[in-house]
C-alpha atoms as a PDB file:
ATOM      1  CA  UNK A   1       2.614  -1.989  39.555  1.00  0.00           C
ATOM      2  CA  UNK A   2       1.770  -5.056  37.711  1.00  0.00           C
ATOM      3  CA  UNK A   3       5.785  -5.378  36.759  1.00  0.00           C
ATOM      4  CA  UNK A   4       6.952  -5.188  40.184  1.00  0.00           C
ATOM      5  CA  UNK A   5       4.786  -7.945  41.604  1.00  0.00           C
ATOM      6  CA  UNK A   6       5.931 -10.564  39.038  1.00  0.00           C
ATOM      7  CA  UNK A   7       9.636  -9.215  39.812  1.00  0.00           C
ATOM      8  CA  UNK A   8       9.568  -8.753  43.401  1.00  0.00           C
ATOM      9  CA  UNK A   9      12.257 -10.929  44.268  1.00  0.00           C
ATOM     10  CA  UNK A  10      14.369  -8.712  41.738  1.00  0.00           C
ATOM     11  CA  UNK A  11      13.583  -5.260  43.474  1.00  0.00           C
ATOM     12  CA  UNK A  12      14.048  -6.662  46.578  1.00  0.00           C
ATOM     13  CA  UNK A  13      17.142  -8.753  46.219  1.00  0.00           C
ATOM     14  CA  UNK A  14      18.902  -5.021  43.931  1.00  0.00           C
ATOM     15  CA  UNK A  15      17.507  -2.722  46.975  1.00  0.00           C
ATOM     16  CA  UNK A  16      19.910  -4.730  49.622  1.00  0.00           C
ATOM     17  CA  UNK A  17      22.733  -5.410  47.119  1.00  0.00           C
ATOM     18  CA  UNK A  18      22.845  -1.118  46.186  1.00  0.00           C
ATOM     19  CA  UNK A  19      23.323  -0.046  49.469  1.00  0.00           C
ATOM     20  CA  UNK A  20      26.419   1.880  50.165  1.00  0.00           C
ATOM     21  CA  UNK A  21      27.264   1.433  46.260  1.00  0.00           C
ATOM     22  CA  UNK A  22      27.868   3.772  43.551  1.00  0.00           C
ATOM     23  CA  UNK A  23      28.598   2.012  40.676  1.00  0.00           C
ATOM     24  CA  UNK A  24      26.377   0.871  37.970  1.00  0.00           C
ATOM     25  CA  UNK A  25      24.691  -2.481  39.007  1.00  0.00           C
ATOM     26  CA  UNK A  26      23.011  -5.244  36.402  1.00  0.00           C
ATOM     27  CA  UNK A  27      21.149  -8.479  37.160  1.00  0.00           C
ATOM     28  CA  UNK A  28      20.965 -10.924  34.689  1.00  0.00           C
ATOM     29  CA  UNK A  29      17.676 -11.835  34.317  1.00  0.00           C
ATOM     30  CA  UNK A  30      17.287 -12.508  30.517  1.00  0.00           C
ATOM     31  CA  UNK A  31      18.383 -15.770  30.108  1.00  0.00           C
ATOM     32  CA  UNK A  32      19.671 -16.800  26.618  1.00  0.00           C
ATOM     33  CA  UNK A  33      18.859 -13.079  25.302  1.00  0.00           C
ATOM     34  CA  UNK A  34      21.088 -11.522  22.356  1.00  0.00           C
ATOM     35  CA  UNK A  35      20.764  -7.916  23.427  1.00  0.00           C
ATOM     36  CA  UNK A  36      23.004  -6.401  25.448  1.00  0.00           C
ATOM     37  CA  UNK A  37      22.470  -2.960  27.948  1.00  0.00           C
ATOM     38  CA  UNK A  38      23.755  -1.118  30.225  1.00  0.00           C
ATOM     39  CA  UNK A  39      22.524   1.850  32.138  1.00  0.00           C
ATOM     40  CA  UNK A  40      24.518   5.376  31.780  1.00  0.00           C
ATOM     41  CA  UNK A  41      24.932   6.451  35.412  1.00  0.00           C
ATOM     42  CA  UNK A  42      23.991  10.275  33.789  1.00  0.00           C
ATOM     43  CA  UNK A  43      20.568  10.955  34.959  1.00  0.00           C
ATOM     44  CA  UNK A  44      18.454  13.239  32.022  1.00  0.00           C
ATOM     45  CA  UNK A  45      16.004  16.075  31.937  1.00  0.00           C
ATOM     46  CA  UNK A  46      13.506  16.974  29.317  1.00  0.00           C
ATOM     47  CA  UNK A  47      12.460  20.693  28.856  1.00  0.00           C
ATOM     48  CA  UNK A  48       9.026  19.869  30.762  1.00  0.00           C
ATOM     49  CA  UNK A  49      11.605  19.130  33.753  1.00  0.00           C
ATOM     50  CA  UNK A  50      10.299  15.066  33.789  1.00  0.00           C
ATOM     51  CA  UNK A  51      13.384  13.239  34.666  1.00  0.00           C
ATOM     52  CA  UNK A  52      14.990  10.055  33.239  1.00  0.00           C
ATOM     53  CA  UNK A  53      17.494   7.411  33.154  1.00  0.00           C
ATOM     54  CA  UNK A  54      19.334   6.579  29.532  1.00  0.00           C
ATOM     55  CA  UNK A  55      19.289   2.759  28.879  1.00  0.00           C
ATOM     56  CA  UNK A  56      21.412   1.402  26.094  1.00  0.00           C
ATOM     57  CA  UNK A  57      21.059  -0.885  23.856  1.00  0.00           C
ATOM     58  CA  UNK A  58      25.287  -1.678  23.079  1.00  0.00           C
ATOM     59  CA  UNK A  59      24.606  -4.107  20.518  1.00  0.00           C
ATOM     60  CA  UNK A  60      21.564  -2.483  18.710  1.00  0.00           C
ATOM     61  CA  UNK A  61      23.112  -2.689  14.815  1.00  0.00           C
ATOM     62  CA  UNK A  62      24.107  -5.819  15.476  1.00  0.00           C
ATOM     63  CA  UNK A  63      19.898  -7.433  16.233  1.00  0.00           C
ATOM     64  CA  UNK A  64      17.672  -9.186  14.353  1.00  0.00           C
ATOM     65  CA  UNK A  65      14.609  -7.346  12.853  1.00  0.00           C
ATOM     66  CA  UNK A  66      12.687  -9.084  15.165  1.00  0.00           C
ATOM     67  CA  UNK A  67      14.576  -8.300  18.396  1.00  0.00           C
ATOM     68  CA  UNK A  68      14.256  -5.001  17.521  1.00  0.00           C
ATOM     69  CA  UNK A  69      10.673  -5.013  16.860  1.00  0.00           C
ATOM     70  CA  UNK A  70      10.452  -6.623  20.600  1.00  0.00           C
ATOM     71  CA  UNK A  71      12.332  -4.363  21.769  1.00  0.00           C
ATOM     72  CA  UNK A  72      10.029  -1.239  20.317  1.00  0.00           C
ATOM     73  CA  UNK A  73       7.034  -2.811  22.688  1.00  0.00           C
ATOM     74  CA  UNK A  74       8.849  -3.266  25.846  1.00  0.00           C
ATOM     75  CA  UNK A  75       7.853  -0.999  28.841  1.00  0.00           C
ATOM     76  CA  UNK A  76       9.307  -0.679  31.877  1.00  0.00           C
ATOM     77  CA  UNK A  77       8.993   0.207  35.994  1.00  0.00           C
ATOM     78  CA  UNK A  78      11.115   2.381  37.358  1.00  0.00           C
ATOM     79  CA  UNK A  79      11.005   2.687  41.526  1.00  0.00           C
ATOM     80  CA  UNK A  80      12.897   5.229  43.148  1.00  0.00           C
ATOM     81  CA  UNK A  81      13.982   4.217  46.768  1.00  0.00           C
ATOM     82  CA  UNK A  82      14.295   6.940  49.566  1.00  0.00           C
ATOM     83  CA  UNK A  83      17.494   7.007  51.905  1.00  0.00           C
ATOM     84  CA  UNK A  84      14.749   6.497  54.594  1.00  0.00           C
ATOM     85  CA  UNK A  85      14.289   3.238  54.703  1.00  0.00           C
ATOM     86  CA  UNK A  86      11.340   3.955  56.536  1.00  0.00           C
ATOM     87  CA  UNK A  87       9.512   5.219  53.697  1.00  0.00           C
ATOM     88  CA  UNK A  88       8.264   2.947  50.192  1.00  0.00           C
ATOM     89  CA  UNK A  89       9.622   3.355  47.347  1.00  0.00           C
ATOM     90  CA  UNK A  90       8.043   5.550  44.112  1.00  0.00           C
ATOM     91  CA  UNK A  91       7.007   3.619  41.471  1.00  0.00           C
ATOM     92  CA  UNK A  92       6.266   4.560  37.600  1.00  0.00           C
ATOM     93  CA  UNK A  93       5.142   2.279  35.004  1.00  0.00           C
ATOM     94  CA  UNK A  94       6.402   3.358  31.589  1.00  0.00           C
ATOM     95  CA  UNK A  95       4.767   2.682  27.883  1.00  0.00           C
ATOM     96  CA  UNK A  96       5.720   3.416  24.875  1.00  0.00           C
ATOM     97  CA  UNK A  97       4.705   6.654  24.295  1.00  0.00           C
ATOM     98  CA  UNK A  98       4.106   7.900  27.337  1.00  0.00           C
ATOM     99  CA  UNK A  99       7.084   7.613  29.422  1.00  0.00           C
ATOM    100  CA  UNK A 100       9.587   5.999  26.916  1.00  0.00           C
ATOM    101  CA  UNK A 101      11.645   7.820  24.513  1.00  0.00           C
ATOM    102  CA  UNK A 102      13.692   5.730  22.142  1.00  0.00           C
ATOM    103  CA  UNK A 103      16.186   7.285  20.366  1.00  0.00           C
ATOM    104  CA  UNK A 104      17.202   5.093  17.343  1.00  0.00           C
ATOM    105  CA  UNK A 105      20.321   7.079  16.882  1.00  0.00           C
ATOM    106  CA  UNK A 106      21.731   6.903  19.787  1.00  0.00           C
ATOM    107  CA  UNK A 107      19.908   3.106  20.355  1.00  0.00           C
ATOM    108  CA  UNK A 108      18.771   4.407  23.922  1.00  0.00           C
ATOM    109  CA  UNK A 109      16.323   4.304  25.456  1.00  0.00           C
ATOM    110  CA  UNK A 110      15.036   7.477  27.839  1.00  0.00           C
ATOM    111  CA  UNK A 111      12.886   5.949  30.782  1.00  0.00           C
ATOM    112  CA  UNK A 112      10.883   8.507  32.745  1.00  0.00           C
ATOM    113  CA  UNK A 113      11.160   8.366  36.458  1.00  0.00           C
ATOM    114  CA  UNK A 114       8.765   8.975  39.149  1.00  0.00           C
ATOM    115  CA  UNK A 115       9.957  12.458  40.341  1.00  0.00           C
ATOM    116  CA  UNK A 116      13.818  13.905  40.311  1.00  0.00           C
ATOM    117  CA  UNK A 117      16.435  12.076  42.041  1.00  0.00           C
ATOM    118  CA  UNK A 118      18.190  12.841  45.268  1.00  0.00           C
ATOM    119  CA  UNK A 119      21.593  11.956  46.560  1.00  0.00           C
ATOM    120  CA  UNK A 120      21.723   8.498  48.196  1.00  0.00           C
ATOM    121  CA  UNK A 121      18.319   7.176  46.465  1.00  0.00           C
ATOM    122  CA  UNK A 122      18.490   3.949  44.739  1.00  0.00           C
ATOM    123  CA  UNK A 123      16.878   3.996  41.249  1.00  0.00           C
ATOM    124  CA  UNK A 124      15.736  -0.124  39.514  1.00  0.00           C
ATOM    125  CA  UNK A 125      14.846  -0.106  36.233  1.00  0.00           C
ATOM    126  CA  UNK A 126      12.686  -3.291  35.766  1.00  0.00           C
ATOM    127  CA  UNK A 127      12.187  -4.365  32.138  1.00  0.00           C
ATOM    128  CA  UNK A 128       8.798  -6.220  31.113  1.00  0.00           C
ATOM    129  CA  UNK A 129      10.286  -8.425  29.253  1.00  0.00           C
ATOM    130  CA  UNK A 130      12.877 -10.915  29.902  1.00  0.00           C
ATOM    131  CA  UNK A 131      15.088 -10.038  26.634  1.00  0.00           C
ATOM    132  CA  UNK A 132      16.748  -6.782  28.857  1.00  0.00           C
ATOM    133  CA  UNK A 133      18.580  -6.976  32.054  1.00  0.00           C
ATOM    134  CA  UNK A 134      17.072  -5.319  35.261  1.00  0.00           C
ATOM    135  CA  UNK A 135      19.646  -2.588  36.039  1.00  0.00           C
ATOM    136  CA  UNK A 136      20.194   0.225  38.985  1.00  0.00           C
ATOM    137  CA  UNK A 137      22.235   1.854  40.746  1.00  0.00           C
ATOM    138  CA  UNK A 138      22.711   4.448  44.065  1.00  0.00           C
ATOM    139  CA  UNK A 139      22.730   8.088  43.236  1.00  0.00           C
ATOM    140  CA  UNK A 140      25.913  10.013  43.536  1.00  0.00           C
ATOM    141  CA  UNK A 141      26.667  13.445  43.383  1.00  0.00           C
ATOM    142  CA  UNK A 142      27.712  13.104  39.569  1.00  0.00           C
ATOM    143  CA  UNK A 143      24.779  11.234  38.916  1.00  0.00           C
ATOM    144  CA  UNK A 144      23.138  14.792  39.470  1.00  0.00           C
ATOM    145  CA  UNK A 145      24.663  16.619  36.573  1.00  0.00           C
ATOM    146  CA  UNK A 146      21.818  15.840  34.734  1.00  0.00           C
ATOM    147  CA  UNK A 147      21.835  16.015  30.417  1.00  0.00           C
ATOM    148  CA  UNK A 148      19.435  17.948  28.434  1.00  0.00           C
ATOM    149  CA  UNK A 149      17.252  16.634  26.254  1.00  0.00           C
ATOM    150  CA  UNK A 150      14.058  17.113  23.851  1.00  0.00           C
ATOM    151  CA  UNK A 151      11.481  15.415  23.230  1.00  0.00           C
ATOM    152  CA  UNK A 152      12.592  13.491  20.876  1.00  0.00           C
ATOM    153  CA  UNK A 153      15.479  11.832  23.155  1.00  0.00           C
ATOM    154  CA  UNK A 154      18.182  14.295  21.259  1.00  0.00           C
ATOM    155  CA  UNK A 155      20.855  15.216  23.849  1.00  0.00           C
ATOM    156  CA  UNK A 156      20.548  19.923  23.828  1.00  0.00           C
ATOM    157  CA  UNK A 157      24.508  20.512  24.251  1.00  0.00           C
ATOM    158  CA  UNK A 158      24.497  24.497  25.487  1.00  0.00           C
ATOM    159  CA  UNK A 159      25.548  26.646  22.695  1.00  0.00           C
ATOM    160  CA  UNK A 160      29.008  28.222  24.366  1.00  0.00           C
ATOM    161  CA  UNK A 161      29.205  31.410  24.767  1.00  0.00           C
ATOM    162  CA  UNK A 162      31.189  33.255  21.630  1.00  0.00           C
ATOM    163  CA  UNK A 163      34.508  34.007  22.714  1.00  0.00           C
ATOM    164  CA  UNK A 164      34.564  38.061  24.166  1.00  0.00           C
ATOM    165  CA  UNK A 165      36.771  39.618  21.523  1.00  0.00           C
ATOM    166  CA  UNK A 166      39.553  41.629  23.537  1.00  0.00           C
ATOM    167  CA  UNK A 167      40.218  44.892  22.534  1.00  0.00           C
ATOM    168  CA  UNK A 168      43.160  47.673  23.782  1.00  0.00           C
ATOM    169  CA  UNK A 169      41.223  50.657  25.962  1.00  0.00           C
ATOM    170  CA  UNK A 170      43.291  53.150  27.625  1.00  0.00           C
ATOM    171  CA  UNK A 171      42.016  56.187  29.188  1.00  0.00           C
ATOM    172  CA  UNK A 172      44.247  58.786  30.771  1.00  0.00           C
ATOM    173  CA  UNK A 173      43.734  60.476  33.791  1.00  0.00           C
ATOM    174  CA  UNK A 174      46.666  63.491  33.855  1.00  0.00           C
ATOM    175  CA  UNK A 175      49.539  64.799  31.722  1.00  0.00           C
ATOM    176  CA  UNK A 176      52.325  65.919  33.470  1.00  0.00           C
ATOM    177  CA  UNK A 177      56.120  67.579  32.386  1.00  0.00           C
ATOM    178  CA  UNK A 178      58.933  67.415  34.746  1.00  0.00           C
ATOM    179  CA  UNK A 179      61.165  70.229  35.378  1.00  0.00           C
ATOM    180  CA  UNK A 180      63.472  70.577  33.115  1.00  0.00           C
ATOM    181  CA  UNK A 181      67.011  69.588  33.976  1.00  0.00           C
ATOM    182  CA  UNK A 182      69.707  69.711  31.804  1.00  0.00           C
ATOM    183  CA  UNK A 183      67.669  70.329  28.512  1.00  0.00           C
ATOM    184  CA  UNK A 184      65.984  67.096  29.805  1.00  0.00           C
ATOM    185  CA  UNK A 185      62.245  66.168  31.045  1.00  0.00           C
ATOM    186  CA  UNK A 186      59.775  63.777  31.395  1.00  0.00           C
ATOM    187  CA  UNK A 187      56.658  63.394  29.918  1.00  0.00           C
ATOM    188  CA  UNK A 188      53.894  60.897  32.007  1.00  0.00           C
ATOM    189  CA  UNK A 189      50.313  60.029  31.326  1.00  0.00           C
ATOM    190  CA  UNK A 190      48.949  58.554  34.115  1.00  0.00           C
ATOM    191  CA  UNK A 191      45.860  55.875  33.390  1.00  0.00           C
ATOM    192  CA  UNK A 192      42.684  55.565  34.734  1.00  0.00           C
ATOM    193  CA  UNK A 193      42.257  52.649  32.440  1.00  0.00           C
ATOM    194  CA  UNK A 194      44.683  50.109  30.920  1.00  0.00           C
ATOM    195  CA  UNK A 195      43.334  47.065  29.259  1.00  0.00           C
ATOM    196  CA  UNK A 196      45.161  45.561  26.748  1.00  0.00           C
ATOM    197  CA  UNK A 197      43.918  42.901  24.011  1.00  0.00           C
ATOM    198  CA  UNK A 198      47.414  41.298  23.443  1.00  0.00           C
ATOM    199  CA  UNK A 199      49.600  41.624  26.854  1.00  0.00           C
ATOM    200  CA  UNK A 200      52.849  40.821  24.741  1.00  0.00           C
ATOM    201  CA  UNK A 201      51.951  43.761  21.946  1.00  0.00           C
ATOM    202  CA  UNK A 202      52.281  47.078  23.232  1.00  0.00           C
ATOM    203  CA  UNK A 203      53.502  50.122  20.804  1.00  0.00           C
ATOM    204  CA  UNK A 204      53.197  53.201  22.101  1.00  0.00           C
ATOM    205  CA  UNK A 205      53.816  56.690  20.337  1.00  0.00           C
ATOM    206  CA  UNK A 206      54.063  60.030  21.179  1.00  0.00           C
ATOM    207  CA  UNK A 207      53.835  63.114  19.422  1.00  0.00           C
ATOM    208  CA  UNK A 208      54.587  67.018  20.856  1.00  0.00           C
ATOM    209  CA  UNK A 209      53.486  69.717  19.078  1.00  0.00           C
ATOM    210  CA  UNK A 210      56.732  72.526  19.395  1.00  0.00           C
ATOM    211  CA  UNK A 211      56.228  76.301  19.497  1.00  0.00           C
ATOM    212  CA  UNK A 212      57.446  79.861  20.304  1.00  0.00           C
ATOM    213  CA  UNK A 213      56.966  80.829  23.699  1.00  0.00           C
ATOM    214  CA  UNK A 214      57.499  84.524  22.640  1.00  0.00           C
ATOM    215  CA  UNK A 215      56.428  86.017  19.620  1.00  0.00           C
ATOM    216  CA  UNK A 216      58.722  88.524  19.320  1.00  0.00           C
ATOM    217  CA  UNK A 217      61.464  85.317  19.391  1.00  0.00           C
ATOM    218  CA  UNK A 218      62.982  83.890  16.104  1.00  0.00           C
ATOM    219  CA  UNK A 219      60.921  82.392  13.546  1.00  0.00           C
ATOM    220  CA  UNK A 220      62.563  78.776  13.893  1.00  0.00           C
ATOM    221  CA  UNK A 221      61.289  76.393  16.336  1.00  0.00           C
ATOM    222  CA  UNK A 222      63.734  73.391  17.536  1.00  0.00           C
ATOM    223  CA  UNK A 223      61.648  69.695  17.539  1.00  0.00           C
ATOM    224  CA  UNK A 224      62.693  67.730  20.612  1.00  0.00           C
ATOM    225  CA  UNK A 225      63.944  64.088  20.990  1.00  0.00           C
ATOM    226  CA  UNK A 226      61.842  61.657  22.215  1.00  0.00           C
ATOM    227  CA  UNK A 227      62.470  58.319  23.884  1.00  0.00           C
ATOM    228  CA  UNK A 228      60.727  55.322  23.547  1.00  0.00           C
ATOM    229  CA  UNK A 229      57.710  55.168  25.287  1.00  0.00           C
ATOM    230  CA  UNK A 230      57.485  53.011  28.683  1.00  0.00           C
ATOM    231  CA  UNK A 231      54.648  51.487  29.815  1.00  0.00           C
ATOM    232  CA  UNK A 232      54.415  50.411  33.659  1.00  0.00           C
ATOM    233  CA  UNK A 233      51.143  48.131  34.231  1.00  0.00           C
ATOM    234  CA  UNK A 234      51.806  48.125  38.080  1.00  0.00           C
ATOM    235  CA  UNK A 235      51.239  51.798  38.620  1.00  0.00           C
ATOM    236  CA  UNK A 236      49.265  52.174  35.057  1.00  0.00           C
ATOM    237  CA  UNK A 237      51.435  55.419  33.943  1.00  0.00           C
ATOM    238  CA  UNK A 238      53.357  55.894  30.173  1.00  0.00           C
ATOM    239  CA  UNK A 239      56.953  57.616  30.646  1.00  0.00           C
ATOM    240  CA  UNK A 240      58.670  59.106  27.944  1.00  0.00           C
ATOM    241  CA  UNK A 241      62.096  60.568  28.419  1.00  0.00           C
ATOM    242  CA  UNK A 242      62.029  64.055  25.958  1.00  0.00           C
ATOM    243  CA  UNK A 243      65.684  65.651  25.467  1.00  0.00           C
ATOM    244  CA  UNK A 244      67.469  68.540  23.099  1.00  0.00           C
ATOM    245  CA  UNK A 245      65.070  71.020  25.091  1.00  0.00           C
ATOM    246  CA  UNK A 246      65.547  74.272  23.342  1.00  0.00           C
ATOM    247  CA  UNK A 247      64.604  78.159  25.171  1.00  0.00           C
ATOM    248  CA  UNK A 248      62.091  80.080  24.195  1.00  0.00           C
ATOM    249  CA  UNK A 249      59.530  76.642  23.447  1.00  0.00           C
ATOM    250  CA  UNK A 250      56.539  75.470  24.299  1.00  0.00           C
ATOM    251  CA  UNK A 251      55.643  72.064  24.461  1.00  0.00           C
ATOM    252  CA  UNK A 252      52.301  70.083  24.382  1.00  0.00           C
ATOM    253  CA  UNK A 253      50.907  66.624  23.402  1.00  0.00           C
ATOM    254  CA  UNK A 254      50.073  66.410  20.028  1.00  0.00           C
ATOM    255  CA  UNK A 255      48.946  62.745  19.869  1.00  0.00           C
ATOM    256  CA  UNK A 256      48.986  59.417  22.070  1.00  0.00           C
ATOM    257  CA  UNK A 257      48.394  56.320  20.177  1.00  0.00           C
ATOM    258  CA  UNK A 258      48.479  52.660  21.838  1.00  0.00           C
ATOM    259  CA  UNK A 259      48.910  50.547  18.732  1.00  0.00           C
ATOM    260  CA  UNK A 260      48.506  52.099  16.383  1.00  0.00           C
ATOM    261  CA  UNK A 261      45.188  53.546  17.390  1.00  0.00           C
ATOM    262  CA  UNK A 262      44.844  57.274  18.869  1.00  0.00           C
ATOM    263  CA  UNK A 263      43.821  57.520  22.348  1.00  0.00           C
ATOM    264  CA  UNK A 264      41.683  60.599  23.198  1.00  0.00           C
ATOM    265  CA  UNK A 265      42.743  63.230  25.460  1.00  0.00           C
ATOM    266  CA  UNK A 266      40.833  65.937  26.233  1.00  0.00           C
ATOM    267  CA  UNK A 267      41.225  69.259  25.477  1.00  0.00           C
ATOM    268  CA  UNK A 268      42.472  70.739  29.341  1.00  0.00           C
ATOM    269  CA  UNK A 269      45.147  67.500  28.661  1.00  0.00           C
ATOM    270  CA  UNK A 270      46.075  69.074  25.406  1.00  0.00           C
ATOM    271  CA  UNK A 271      46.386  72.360  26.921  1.00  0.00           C
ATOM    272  CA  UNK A 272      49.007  70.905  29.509  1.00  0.00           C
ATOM    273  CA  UNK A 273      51.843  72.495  28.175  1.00  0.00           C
ATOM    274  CA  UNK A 274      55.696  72.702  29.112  1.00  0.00           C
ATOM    275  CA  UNK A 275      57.667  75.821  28.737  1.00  0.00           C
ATOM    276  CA  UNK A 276      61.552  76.247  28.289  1.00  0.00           C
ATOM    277  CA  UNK A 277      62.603  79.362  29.278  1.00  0.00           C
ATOM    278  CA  UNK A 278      65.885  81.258  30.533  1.00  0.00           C
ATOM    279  CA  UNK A 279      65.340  80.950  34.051  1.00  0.00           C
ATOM    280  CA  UNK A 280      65.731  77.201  33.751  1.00  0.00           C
ATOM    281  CA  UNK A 281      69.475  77.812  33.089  1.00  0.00           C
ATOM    282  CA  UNK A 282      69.700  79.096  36.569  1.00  0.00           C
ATOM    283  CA  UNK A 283      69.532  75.530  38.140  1.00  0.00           C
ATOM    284  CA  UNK A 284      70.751  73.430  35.393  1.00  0.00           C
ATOM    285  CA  UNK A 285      74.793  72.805  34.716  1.00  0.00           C
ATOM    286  CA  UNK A 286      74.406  72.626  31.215  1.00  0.00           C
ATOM    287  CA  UNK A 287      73.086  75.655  29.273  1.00  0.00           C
ATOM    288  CA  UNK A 288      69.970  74.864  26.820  1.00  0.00           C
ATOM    289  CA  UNK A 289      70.565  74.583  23.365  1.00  0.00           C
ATOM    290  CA  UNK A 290      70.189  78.299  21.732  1.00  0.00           C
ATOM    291  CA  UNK A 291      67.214  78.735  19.378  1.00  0.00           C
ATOM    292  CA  UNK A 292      69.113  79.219  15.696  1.00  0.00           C
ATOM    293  CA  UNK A 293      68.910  82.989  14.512  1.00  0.00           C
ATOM    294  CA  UNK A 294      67.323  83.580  11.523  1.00  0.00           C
ATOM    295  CA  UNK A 295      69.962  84.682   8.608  1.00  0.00           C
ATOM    296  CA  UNK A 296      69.543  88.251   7.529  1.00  0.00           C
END
């Protein structure tokens, strides 16, 4: 309280000249001094929740030993004035060591304030010794993003979050065969799930297993041809065209794998199984390839 009576004229005269103002605002009232300050217009919290305002010292390396031992004893006022004019302002009178953190590093000083800031308040800082300016300012909406810091004045920067490695997951909801037409069908997998790590990498395989629909058919068993695998994100389904269909087959999914990893199916999707038999000639222009006899 003491410091604001012998600068009265100085809170009083900053008060009118902050009003509607939101930049950083200095009186010079240390005549002939070598140090030079300014006042970060970041407001600061400790992890006790006090709040502060960061006071520099610009030309710290540059002092004498002296001026920097003077500077190590100064304390300061800080008043916080409501948008109410109505009301008085909040005054609190920091020491050294109880209210001031210095941070040598940095060459700042941390000044404790009264209570936490609100939008519109003016904040003086009032030095006790004529060396430092008397600084303030109004406080803004990005005055309120207020910077960590410990208790010994070192800014806490929050650790970022490590990076959420993306990894391919596809789960399939049906398997489904077409009819076949012309020794031709079509094989879909339709998703339930389709992430992919890499949007631009996408290699897709499929395997059929091939086998006699009859067992009293020949021995030989004709492998199909298989497309290249499409992948349509907008309905989430895998097409693959399968041709050079032969009678007397059975086909079924023998693996799905999404590069180069296997997707699971289960075993009812495993079961889904297409067979080629003669009464698909009836409806299809082209006969199906004959199964090869076996040489006698």
């Amino acid at each position: 309280m003491k410091i604001l009576k012998n600068k009265k004229f100085w809170a009083l005269t900053i008060g009118s000249a902050l009003i509607g103002v939101s930049v950083i605002a200095s009186v010079a009232s240390c005549y002939g001094s070598n140090v030079q300050s300014k006042l970060s217009d970041k407001l600061v919290e400790d992890e006790n929740n006090n709040y502060y305002v960061a006071y520099e010292i610009t030309n710290y390396d540059k002092l004498k030993d002296s001026e920097k031992a003077q500077l190590e004893k100064i304390s300061f006022a800080t008043s916080i004035t409501p948008v109410d004019k109505t009301k008085n302002s909040q005054v609190f009178n920091a020491k050294v060591n109880d209210g001031i953190i210095f941070n040598k590093q940095t060459k700042t000083f941390y000044i404790k304030l009264v209570r936490k800031p609100e939008l519109g308040e003016s904040i003086i800082i009032l030095p006790s010794d004529s060396i430092l300016k008397t600084h303030g300012f109004v406080v803004v909406n990005e005055n309120l993003k207020f910077v960590k810091i410990n208790k010994k004045g070192e800014v806490q920067t929050t650790p970022s979050k490590p990076a959420v490695e993306k990894k391919d997951n596809l789960l399939v909801k049906t398997v489904v065969f077409s009819k076949v037409v012309d020794a031709k069908s079509t094989l879909s997998f339709e998703l339930s799930t389709l992430e992919l790590a890499d949007e631009a990498k996408v290699e897709i395989s499929v395997e059929l297993s091939t086998k006699k629909v009859d067992a009293s058919d020949t021995k030989y068993v004709i492998a199909p041809t298989l497309a290249k695998a499409v992948l349509d994100k907008t309905t989430k389904k895998i097409n693959v065209e399968i041709s050079n269909l032969a009678q007397g087959q059975k086909y079924t999914v023998a693996k799905l794998t999404l590069n180069g990893k296997e997707i699971a199916l289960s075993d009812e999707q495993k079961q889904v199984a297409l067979s080629v038999t003669k009464e698909d000639n009836k409806e299809n222009p082209t006969p199906l390839p004959p199964v090869p006899k076996a040489n006698k």
